[in-house]
C-alpha atoms as a PDB file:
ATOM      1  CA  UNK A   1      40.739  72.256 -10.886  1.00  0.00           C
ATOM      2  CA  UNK A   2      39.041  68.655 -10.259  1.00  0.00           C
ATOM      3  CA  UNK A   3      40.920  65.929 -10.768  1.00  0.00           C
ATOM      4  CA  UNK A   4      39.622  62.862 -11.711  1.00  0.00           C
ATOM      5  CA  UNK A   5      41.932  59.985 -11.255  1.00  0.00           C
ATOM      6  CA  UNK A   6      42.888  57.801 -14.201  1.00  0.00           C
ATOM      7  CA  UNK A   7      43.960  53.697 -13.287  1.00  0.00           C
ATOM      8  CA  UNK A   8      42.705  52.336 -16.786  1.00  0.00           C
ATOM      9  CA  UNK A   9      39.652  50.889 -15.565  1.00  0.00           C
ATOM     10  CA  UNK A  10      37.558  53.797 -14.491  1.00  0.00           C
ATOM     11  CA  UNK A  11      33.649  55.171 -15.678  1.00  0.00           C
ATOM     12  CA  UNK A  12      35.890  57.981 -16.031  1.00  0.00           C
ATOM     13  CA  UNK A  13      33.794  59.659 -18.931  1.00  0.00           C
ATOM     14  CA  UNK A  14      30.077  59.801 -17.514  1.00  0.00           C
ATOM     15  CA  UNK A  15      31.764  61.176 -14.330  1.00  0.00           C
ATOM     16  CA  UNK A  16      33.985  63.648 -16.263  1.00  0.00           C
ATOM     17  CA  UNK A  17      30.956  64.609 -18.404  1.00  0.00           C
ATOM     18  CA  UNK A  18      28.573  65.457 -15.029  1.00  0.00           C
ATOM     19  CA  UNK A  19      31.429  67.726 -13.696  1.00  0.00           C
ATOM     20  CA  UNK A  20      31.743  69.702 -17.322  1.00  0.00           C
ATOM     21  CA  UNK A  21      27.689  69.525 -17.401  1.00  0.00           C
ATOM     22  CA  UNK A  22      27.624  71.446 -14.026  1.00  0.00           C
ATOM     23  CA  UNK A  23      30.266  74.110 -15.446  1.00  0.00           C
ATOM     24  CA  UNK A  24      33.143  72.814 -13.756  1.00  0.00           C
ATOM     25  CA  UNK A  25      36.853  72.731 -15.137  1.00  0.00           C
ATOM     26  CA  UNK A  26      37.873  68.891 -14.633  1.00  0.00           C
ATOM     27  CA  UNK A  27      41.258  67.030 -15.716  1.00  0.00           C
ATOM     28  CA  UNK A  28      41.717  63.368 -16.494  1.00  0.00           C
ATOM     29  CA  UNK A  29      44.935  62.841 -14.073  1.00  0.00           C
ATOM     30  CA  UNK A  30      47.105  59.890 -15.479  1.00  0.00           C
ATOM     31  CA  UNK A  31      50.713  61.211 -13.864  1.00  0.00           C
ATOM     32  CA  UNK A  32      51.701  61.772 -10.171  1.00  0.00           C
ATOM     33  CA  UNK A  33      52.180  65.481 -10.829  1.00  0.00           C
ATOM     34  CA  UNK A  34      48.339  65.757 -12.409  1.00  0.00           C
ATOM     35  CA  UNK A  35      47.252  64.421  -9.192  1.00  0.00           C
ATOM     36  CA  UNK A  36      49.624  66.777  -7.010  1.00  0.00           C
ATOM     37  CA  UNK A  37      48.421  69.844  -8.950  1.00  0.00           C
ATOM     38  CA  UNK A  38      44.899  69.113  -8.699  1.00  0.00           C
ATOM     39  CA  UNK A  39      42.410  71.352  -6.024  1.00  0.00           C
ATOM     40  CA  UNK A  40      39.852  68.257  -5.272  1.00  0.00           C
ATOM     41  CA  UNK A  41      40.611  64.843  -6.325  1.00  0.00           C
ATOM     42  CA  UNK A  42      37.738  61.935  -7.454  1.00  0.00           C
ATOM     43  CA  UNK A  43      38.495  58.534  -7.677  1.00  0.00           C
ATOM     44  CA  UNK A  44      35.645  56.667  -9.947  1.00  0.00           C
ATOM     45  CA  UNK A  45      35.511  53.036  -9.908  1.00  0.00           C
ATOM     46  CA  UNK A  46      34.524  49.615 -11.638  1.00  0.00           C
ATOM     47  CA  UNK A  47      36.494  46.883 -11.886  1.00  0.00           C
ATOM     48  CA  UNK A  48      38.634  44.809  -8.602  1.00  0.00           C
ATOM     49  CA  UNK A  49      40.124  46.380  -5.688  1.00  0.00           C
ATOM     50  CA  UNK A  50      43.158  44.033  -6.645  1.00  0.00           C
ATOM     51  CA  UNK A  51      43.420  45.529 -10.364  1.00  0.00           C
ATOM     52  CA  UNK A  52      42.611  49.018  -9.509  1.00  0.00           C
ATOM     53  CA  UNK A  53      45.693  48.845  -6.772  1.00  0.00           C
ATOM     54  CA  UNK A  54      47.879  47.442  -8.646  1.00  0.00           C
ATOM     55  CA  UNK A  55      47.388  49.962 -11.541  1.00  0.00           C
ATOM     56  CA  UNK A  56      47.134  52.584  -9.207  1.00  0.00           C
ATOM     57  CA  UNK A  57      50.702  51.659  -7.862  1.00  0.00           C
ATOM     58  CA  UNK A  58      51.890  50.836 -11.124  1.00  0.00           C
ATOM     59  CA  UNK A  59      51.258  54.480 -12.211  1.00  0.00           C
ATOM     60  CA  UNK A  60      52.518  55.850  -9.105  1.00  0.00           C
ATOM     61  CA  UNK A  61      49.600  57.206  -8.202  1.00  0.00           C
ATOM     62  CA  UNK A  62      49.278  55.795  -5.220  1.00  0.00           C
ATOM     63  CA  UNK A  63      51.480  58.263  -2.724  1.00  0.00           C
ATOM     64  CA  UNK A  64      50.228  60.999  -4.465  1.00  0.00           C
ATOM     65  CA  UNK A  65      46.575  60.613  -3.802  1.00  0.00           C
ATOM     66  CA  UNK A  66      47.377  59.744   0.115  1.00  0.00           C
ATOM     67  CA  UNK A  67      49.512  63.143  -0.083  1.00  0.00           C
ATOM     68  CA  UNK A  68      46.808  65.059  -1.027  1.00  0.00           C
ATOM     69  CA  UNK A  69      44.080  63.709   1.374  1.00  0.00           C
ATOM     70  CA  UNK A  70      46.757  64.251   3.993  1.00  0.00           C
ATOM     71  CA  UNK A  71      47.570  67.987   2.929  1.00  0.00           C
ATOM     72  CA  UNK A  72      43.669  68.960   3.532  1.00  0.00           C
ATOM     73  CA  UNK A  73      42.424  68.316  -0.278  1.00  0.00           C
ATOM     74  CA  UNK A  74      38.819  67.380  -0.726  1.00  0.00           C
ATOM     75  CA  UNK A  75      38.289  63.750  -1.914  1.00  0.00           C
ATOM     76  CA  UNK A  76      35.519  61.743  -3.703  1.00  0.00           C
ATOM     77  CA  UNK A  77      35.555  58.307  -3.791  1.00  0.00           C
ATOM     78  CA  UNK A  78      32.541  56.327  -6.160  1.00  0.00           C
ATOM     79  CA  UNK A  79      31.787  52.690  -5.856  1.00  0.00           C
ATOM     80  CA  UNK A  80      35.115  50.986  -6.016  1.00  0.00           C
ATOM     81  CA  UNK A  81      36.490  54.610  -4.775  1.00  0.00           C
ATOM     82  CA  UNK A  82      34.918  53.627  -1.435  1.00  0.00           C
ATOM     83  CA  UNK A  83      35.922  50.156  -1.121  1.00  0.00           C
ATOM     84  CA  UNK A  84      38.863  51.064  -1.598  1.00  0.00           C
ATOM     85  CA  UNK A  85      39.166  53.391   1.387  1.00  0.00           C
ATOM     86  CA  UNK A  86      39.266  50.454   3.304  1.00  0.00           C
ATOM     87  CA  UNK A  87      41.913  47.725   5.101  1.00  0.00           C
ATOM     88  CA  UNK A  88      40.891  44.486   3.655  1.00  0.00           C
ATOM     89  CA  UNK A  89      38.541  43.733   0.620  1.00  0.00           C
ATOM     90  CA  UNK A  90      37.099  40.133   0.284  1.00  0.00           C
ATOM     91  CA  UNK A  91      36.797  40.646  -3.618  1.00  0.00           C
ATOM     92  CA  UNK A  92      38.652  38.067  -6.313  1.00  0.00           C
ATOM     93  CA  UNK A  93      39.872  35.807  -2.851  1.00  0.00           C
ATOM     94  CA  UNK A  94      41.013  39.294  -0.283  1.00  0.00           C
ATOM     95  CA  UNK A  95      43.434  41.918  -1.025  1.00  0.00           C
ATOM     96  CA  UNK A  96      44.704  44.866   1.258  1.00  0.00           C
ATOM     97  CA  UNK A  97      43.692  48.165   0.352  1.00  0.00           C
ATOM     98  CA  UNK A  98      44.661  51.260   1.129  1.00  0.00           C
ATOM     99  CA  UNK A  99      43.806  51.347   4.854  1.00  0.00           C
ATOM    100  CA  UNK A 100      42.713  54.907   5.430  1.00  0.00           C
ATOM    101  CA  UNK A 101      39.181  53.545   7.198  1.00  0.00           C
ATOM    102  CA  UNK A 102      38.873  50.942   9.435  1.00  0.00           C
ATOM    103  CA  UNK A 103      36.618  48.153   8.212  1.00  0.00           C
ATOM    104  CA  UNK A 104      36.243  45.224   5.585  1.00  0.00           C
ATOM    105  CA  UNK A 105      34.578  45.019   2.534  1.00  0.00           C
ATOM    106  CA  UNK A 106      32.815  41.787   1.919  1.00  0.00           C
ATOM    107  CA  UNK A 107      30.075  40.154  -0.681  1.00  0.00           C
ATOM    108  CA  UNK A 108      26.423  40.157  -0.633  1.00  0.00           C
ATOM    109  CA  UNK A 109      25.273  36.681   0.732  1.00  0.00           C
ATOM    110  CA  UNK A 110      21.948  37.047  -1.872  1.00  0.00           C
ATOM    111  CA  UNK A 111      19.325  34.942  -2.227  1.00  0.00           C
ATOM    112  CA  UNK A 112      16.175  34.602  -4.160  1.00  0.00           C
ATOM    113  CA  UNK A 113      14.520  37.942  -3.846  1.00  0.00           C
ATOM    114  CA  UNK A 114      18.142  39.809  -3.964  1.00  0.00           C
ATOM    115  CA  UNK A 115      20.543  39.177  -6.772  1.00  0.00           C
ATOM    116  CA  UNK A 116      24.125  39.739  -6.524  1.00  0.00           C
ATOM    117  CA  UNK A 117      25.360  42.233  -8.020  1.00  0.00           C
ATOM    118  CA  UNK A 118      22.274  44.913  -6.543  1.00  0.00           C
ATOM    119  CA  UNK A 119      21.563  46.667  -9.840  1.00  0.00           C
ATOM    120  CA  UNK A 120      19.774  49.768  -9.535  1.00  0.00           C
ATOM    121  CA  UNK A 121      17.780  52.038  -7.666  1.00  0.00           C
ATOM    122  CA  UNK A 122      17.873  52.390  -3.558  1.00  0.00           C
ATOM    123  CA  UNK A 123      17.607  54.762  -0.648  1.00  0.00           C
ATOM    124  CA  UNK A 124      20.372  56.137   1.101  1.00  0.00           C
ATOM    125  CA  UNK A 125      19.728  56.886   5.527  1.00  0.00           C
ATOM    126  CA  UNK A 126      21.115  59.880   5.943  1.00  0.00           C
ATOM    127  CA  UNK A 127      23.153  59.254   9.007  1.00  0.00           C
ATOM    128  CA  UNK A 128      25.001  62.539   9.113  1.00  0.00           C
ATOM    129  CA  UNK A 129      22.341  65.281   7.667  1.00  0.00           C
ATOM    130  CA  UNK A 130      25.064  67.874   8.095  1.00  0.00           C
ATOM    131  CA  UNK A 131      27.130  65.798   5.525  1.00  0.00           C
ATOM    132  CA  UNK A 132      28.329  68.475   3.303  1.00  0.00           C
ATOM    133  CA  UNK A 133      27.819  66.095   0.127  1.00  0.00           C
ATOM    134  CA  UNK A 134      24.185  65.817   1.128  1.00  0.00           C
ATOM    135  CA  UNK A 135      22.757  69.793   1.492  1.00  0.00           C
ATOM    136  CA  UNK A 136      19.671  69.958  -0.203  1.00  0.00           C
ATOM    137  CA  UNK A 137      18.778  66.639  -0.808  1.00  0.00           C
ATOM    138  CA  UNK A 138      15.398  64.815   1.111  1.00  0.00           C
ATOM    139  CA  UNK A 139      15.385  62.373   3.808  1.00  0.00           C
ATOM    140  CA  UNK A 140      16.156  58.972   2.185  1.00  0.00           C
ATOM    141  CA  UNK A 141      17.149  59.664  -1.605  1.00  0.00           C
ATOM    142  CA  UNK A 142      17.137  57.583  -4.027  1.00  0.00           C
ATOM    143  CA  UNK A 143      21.096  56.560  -5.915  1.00  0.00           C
ATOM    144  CA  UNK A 144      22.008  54.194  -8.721  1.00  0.00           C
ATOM    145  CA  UNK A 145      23.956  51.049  -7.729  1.00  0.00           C
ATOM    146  CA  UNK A 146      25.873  48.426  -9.151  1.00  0.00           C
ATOM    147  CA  UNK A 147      28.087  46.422  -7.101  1.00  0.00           C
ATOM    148  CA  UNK A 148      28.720  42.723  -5.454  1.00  0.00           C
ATOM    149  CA  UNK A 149      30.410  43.731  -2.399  1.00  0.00           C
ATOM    150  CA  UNK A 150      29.736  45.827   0.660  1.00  0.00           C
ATOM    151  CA  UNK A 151      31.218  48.313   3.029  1.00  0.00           C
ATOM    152  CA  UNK A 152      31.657  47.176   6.798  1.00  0.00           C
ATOM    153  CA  UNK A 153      32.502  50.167   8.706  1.00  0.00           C
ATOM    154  CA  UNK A 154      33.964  49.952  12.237  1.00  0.00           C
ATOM    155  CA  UNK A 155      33.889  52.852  12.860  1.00  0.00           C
ATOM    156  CA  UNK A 156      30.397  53.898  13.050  1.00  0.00           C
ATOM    157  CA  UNK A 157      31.339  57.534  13.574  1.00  0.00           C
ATOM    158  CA  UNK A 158      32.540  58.100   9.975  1.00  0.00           C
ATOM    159  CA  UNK A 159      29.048  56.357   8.528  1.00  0.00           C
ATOM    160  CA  UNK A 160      27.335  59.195   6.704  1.00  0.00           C
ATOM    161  CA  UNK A 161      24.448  57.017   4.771  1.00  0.00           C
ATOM    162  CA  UNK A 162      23.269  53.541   5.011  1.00  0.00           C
ATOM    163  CA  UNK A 163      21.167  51.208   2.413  1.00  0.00           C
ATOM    164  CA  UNK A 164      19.475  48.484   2.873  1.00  0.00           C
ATOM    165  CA  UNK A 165      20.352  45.100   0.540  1.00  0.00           C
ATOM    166  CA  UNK A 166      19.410  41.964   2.678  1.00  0.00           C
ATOM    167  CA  UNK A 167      21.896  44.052   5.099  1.00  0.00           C
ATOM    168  CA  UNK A 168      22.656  47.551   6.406  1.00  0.00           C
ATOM    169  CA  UNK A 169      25.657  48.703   4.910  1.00  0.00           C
ATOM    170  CA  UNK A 170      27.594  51.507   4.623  1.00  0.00           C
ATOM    171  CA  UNK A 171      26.664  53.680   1.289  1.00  0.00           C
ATOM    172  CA  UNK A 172      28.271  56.793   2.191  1.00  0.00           C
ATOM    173  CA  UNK A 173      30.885  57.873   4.147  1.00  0.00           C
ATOM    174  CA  UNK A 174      32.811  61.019   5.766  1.00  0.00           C
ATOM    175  CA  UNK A 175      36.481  61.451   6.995  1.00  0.00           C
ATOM    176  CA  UNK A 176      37.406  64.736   7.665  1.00  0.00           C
ATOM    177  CA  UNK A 177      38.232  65.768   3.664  1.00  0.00           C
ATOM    178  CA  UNK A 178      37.475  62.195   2.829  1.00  0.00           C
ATOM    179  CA  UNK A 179      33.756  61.587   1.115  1.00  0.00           C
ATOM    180  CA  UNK A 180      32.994  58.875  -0.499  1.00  0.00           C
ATOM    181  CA  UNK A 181      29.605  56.875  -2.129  1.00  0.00           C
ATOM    182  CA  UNK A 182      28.879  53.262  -3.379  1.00  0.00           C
ATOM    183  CA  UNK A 183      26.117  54.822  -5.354  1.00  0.00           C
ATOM    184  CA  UNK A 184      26.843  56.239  -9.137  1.00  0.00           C
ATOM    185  CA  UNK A 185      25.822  60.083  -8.605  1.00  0.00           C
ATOM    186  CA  UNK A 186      26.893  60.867 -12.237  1.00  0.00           C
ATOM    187  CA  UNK A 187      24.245  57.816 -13.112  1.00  0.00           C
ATOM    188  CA  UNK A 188      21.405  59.276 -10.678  1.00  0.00           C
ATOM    189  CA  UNK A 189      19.647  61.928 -12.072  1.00  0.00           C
ATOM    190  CA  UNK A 190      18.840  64.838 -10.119  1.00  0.00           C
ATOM    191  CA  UNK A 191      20.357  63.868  -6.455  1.00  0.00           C
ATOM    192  CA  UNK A 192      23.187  62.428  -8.293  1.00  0.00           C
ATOM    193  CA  UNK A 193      24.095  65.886  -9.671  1.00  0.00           C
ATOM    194  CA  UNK A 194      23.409  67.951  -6.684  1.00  0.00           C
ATOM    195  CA  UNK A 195      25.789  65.392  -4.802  1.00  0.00           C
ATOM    196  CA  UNK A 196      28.536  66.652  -7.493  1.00  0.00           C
ATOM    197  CA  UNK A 197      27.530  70.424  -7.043  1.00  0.00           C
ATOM    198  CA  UNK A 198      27.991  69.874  -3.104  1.00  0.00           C
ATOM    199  CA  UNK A 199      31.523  68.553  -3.732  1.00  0.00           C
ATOM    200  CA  UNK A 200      32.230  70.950  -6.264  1.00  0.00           C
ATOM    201  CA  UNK A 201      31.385  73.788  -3.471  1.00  0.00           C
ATOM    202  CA  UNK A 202      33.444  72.515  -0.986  1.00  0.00           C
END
């Protein structure tokens, strides 16, 4: 069973919806013990790193999730998912996260030709091919974005995609059980979905 991780603030229901559209039994997790009983875990995000940590702990969700990542369970971290990942975010004046990948997540300096947030459609470098998230998909897909702030990996050995934004960030990334996008697969058609069927195989 796929558990898909409930903090209050989640696109919980598009992401719940491509797992059930793909045949697969999901579970919107809201207790520790939903998380602990679940076989892969996805955390969707919108919203702050500071909010979405501070629910997350509130729930007591927190120990659970870092339980199962440590026990071996597949994970899948979207957008905020990812940031999260990380030691420090920048977002609404720096928070710490959770700390499991080394790196910083910071906010698009923009400018005329790029708006903060990037809305919409980019490629994703495939960095690590052999990703298992990214079997059967071309070189360079195109994902759905929406987001203000960046991954800053450093460690480049865990960088499994990159896009281009007025930077090169990291847009996907890969931790032994640990995956994790900035793009929306549930919002991105085709390679979105097959990105869900890869996890769901793993």
């Amino acid at each position: 069973m796929i558990g898909i991780i409930d903090y209050g603030a989640g696109n919980l229901r598009s992401v719940y919806n491509a797992f059930r559209y793909l045949g697969e039994e999901a579970k919107v997790c809201r207790t520790p013990e939903e998380v602990k009983a679940a076989d892969k875990i996805v955390l969707p995000g919108v919203g702050t790193s500071a909010d979405a940590l501070r629910e997350l702990s509130r729930k007591g969700l927190v120990e659970p999730v870092l339980e199962n990542i440590s026990r071996g369970v597949p994970f899948l971290g979207i957008c905020l998912g990812l940031q999260l990942l990380y030691e420090h975010s920048e977002e609404g004046g720096g928070c710490d996260c959770l700390g499991l990948v080394e790196g910083k997540v910071r906010l698009f300096p923009g400018s005329k030709e790029l708006k903060v947030p990037q809305i919409g459609w980019n490629t994703v470098s495939l960095s690590k091919r052999h990703c298992p998230l990214f079997k059967g998909l071309e070189n360079d897909p195109y994902f759905y974005f929406v987001h203000s702030y960046y991954c800053e990996s450093a460690d480049r050995a865990l960088v499994a995609g990159e896009t281009e934004y007025g930077i090169r960030y990291t847009s996907a990334l890969w931790k032994d059980n640990v995956y994790a996008v900035q793009f929306h697969p549930e919002r991105s058609q085709e390679n979105g979905l097959r990105v869900i069927k890869n996890f769901m195989d793993l």
